[in-house]
PDB file of N, CA and C in Angstrom:
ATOM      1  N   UNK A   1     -38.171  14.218 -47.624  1.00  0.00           N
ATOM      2  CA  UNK A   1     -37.356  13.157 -48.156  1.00  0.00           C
ATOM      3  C   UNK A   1     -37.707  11.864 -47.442  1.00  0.00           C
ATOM      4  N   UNK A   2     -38.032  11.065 -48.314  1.00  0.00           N
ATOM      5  CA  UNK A   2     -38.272   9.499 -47.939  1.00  0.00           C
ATOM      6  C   UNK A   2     -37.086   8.496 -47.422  1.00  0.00           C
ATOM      7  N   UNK A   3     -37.368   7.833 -46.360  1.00  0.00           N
ATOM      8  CA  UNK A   3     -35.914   7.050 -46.302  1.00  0.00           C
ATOM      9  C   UNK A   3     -36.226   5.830 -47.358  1.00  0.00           C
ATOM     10  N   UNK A   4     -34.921   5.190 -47.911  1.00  0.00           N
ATOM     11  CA  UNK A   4     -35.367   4.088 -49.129  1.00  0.00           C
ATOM     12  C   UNK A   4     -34.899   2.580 -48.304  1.00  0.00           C
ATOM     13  N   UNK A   5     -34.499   2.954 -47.038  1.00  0.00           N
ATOM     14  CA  UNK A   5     -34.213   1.474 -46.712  1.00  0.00           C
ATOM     15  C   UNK A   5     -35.478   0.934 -45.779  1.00  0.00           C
ATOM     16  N   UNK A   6     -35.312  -0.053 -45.405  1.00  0.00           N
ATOM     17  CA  UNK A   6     -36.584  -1.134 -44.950  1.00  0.00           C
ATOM     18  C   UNK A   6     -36.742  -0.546 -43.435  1.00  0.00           C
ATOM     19  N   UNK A   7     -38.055  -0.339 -42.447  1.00  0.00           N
ATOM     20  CA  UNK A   7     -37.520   0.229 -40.734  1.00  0.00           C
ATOM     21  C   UNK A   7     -36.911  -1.004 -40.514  1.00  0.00           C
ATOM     22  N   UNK A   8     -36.590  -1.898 -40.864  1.00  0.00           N
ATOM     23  CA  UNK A   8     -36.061  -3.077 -40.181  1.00  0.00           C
ATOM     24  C   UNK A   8     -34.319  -3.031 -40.474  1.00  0.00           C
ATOM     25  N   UNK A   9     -33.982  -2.217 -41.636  1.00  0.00           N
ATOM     26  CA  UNK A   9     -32.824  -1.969 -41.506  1.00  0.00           C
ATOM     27  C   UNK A   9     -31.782  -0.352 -40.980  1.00  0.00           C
ATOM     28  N   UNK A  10     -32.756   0.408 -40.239  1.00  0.00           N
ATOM     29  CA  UNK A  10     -32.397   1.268 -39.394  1.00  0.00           C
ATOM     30  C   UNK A  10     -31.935   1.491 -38.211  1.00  0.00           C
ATOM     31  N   UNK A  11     -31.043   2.122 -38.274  1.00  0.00           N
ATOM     32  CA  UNK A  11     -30.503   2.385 -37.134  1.00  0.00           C
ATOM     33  C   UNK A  11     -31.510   2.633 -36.192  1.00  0.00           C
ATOM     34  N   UNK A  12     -31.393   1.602 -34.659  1.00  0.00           N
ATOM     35  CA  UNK A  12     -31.904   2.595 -33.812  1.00  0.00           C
ATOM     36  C   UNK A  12     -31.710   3.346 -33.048  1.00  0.00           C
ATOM     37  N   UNK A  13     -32.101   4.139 -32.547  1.00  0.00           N
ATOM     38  CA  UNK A  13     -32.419   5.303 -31.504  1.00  0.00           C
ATOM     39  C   UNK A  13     -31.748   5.219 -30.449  1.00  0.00           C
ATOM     40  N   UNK A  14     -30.588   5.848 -30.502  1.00  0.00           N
ATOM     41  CA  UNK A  14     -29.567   5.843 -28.784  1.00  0.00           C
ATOM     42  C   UNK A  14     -30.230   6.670 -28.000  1.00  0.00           C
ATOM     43  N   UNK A  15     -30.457   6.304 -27.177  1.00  0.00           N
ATOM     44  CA  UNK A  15     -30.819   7.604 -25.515  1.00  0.00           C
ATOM     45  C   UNK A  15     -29.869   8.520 -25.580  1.00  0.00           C
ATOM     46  N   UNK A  16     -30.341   9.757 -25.501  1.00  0.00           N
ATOM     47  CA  UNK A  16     -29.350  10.966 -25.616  1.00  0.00           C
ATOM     48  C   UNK A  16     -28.354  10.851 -24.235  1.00  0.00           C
ATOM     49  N   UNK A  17     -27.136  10.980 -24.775  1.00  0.00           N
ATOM     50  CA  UNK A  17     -26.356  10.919 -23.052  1.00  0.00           C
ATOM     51  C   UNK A  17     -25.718   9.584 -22.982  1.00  0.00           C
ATOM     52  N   UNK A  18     -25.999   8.535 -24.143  1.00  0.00           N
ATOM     53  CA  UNK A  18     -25.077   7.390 -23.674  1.00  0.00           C
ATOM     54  C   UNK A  18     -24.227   7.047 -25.390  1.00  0.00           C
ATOM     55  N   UNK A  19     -24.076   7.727 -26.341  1.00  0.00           N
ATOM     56  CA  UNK A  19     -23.005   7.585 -26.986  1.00  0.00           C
ATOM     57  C   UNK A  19     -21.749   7.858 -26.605  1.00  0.00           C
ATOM     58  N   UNK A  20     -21.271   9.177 -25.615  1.00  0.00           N
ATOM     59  CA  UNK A  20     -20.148   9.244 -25.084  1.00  0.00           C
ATOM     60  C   UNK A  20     -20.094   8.186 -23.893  1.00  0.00           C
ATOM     61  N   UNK A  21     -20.675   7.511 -23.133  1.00  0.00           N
ATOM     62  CA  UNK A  21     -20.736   6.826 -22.226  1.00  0.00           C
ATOM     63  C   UNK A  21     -20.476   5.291 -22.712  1.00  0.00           C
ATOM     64  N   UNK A  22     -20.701   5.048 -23.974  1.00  0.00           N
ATOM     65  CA  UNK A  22     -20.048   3.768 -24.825  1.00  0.00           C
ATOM     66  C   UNK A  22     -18.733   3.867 -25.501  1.00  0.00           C
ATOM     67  N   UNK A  23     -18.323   4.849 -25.516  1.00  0.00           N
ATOM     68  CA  UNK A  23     -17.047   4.853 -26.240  1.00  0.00           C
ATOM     69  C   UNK A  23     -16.202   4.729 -24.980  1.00  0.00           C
ATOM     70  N   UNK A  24     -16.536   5.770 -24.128  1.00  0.00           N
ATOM     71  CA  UNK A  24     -15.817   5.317 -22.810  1.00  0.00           C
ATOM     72  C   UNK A  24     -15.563   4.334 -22.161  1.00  0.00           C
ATOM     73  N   UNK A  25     -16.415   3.070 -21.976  1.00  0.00           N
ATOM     74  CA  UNK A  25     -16.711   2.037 -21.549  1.00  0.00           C
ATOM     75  C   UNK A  25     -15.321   1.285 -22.387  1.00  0.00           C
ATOM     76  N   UNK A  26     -15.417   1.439 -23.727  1.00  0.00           N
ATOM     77  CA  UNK A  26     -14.552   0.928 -24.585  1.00  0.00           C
ATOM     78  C   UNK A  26     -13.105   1.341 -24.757  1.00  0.00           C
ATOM     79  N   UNK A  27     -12.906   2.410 -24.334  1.00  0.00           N
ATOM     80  CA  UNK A  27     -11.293   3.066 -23.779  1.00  0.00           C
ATOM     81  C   UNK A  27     -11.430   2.513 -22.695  1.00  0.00           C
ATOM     82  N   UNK A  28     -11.771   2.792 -21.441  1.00  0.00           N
ATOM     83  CA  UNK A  28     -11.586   1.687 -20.216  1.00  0.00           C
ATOM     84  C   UNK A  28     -11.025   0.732 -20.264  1.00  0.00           C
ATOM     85  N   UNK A  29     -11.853  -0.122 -20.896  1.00  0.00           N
ATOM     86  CA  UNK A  29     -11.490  -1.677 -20.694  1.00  0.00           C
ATOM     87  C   UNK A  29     -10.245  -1.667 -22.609  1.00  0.00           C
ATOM     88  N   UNK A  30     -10.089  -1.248 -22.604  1.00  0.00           N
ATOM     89  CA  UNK A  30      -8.790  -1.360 -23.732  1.00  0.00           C
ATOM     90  C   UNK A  30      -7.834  -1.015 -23.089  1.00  0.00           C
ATOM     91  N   UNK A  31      -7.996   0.355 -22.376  1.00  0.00           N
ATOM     92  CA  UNK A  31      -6.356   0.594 -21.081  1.00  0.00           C
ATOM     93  C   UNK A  31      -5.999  -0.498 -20.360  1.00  0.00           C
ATOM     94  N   UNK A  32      -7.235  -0.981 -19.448  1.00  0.00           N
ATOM     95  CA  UNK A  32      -6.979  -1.847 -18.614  1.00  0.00           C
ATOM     96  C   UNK A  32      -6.256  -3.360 -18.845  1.00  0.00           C
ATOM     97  N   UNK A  33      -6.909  -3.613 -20.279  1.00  0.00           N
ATOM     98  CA  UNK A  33      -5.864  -4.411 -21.076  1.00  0.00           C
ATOM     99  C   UNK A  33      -4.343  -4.353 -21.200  1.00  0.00           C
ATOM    100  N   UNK A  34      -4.247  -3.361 -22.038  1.00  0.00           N
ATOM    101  CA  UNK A  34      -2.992  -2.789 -22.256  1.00  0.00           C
ATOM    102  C   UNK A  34      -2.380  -2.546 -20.742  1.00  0.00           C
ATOM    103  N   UNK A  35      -2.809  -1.962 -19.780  1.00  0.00           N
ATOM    104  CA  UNK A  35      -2.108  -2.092 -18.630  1.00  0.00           C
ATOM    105  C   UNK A  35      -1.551  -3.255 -17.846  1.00  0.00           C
ATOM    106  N   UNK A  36      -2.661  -4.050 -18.120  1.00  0.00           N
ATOM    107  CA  UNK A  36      -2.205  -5.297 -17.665  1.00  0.00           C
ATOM    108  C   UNK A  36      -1.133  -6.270 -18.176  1.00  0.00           C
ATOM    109  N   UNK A  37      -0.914  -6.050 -19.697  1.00  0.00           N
ATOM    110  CA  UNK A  37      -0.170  -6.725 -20.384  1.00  0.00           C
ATOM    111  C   UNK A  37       1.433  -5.910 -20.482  1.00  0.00           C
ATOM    112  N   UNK A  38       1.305  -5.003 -20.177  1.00  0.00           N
ATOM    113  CA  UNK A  38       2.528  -4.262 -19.844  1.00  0.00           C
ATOM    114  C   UNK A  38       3.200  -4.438 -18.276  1.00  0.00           C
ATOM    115  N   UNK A  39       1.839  -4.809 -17.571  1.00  0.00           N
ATOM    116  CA  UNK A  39       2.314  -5.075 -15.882  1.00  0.00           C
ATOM    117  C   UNK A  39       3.008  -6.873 -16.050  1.00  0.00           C
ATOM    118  N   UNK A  40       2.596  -7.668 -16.826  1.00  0.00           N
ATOM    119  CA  UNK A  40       3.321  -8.868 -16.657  1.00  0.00           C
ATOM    120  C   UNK A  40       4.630  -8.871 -17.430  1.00  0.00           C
ATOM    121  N   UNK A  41       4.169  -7.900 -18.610  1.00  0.00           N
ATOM    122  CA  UNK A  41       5.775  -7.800 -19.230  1.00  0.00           C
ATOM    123  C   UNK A  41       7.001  -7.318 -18.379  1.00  0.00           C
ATOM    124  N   UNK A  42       6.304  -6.560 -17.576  1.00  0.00           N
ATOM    125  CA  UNK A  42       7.677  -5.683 -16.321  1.00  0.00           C
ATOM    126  C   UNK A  42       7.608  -6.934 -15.397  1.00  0.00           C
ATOM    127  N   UNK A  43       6.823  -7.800 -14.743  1.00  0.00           N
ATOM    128  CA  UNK A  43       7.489  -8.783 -13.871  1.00  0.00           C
ATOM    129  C   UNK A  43       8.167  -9.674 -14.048  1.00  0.00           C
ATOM    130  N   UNK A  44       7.486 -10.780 -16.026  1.00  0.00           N
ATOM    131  CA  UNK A  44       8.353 -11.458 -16.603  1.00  0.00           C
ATOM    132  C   UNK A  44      10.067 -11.010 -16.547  1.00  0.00           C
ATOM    133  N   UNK A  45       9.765  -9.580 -16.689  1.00  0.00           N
ATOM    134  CA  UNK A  45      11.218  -9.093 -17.223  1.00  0.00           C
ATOM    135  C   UNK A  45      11.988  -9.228 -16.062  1.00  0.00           C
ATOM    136  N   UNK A  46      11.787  -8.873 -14.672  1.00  0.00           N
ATOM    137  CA  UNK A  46      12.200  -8.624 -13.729  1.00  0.00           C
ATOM    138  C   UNK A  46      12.368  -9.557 -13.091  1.00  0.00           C
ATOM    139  N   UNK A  47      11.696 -10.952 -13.063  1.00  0.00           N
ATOM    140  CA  UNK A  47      12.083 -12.322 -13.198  1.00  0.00           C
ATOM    141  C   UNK A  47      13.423 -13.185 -13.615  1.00  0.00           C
ATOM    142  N   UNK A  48      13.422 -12.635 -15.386  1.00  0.00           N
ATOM    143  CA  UNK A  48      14.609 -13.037 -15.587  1.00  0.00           C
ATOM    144  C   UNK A  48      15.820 -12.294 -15.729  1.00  0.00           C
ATOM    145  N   UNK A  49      15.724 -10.939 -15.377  1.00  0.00           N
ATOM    146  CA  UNK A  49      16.784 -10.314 -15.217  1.00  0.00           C
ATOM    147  C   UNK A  49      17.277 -10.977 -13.660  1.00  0.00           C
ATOM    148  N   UNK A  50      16.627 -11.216 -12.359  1.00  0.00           N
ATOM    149  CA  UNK A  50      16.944 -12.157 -11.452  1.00  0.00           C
ATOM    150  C   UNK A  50      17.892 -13.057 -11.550  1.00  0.00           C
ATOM    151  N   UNK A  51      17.248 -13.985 -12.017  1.00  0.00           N
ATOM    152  CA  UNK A  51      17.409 -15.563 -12.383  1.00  0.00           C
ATOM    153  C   UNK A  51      17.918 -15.915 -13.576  1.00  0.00           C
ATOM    154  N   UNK A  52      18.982 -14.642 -14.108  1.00  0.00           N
ATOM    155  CA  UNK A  52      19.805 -15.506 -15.087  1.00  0.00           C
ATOM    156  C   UNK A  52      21.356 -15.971 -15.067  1.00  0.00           C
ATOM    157  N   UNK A  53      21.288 -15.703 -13.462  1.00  0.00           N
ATOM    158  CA  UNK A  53      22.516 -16.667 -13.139  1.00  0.00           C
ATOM    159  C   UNK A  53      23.537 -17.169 -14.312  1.00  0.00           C
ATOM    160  N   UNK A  54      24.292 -17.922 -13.297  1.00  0.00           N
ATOM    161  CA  UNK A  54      25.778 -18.516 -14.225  1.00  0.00           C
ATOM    162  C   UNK A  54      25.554 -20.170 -14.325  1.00  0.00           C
ATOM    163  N   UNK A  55      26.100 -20.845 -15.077  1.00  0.00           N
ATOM    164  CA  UNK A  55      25.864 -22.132 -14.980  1.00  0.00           C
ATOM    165  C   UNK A  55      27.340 -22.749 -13.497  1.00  0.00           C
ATOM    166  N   UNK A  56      26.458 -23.975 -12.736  1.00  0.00           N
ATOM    167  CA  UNK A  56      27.363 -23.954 -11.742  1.00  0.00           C
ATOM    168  C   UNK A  56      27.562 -25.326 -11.610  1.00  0.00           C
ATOM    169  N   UNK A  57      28.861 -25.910 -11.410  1.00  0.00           N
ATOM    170  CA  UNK A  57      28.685 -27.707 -11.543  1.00  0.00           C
ATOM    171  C   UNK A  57      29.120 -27.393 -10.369  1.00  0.00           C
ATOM    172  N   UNK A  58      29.287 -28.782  -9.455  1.00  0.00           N
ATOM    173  CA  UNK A  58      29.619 -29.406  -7.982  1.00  0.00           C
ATOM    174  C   UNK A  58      30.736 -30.210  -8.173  1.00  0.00           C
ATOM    175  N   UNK A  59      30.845 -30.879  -9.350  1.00  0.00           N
ATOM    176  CA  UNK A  59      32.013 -32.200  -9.299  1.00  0.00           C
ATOM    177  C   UNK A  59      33.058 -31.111  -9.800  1.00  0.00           C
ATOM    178  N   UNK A  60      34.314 -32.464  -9.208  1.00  0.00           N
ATOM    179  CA  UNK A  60      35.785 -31.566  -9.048  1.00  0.00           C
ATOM    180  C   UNK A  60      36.448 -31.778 -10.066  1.00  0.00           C
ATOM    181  N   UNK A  61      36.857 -31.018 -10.217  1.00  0.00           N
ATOM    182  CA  UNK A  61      38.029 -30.831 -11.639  1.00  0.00           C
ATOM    183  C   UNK A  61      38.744 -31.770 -11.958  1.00  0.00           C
ATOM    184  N   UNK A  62      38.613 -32.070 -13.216  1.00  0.00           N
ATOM    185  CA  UNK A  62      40.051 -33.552 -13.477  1.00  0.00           C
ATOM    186  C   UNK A  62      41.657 -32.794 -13.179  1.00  0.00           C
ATOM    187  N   UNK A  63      42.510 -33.395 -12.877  1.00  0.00           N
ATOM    188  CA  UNK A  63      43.882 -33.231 -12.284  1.00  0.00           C
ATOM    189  C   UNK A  63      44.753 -32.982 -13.506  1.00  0.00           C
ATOM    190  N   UNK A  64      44.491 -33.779 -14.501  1.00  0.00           N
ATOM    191  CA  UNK A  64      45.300 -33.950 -15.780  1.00  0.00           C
ATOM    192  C   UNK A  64      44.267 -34.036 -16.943  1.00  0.00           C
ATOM    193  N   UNK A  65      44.543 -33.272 -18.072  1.00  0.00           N
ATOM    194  CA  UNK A  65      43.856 -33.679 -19.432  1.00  0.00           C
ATOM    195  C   UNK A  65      43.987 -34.602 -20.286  1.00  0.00           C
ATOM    196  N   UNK A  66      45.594 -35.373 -19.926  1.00  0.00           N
ATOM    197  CA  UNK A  66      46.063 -35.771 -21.399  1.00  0.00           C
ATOM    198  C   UNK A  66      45.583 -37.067 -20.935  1.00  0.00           C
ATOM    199  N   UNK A  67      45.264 -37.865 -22.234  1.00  0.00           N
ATOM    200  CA  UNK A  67      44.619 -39.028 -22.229  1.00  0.00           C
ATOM    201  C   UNK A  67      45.397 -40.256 -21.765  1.00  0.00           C
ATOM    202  N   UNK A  68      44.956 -41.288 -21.165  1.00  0.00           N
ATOM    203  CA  UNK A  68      45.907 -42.081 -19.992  1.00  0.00           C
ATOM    204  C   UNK A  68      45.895 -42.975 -21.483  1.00  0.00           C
ATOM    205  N   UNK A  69      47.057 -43.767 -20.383  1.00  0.00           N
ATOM    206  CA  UNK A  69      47.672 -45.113 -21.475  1.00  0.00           C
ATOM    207  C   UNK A  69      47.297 -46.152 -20.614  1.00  0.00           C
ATOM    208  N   UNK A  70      46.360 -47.081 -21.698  1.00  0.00           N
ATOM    209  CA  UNK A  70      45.806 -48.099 -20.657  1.00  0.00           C
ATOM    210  C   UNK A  70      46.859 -49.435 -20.781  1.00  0.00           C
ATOM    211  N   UNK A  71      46.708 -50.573 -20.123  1.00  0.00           N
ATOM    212  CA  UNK A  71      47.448 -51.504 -20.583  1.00  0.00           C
ATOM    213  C   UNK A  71      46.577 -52.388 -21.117  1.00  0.00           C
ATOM    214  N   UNK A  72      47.138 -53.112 -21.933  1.00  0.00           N
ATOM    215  CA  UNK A  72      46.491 -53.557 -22.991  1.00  0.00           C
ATOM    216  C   UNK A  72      45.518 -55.190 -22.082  1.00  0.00           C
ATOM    217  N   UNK A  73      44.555 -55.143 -23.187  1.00  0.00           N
ATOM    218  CA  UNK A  73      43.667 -55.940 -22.172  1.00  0.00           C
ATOM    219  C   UNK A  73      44.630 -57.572 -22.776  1.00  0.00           C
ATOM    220  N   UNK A  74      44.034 -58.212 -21.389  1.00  0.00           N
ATOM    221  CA  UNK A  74      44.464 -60.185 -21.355  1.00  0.00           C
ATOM    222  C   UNK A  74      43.949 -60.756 -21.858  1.00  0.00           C
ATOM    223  N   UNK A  75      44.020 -61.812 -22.723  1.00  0.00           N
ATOM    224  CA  UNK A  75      43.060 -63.127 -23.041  1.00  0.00           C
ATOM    225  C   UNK A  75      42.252 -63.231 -21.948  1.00  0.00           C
ATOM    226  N   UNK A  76      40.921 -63.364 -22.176  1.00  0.00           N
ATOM    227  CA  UNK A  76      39.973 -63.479 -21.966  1.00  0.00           C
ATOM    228  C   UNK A  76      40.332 -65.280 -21.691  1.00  0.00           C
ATOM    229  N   UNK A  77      40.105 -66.097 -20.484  1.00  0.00           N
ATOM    230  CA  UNK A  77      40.156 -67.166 -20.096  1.00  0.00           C
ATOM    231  C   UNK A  77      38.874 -68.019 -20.300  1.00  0.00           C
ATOM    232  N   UNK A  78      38.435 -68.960 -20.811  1.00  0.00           N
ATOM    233  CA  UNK A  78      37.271 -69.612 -20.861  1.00  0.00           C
ATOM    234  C   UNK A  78      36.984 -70.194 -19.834  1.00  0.00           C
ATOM    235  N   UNK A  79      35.941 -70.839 -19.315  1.00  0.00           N
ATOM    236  CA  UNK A  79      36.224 -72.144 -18.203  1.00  0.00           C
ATOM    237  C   UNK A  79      35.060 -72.815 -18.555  1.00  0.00           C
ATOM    238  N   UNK A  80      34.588 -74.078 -18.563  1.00  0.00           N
ATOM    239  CA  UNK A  80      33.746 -75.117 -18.907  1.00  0.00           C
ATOM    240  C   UNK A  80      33.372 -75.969 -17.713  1.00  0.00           C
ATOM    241  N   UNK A  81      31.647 -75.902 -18.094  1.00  0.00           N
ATOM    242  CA  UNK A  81      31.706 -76.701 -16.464  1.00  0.00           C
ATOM    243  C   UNK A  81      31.050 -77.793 -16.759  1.00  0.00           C
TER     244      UNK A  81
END
């Protein structure tokens, strides 16, 4: 049986002994991915489970709520110089 495609479009020739040694290469570095992206997801997380605190002000409490009664404002005085 003749092959019908061109030698230029053939597969070539793996060294016996390194097709399992490429797939491996390629699980490796895909775990190591995935490991890694799962190791920042657990510190992100562990970050803000930390640091999600309460909100905290410093200034002191008003004494009274109800709205003051001002006195009413003065004519405004001109003066000319």
């Amino acid at each position: 049986e003749e092959d019908l495609t061109t030698p230029y479009l053939r597969k070539a020739p793996t060294p016996p002994g390194h097709e399992g040694a490429d797939t491996a290469i390629i699980a490796v570095v895909i775990t190591l991915v995935f490991l890694t992206l799962l190791a920042v997801l657990v510190v992100i997380g562990i970050y803000l489970y930390r640091n999600q605190g309460s909100y905290r002000t410093y200034e002191q409490p008003e004494a009274d709520t109800a709205p003051r009664e001002e006195a009413p404002p003065k004519d405004k005085e001109e003066y000319f110089i």
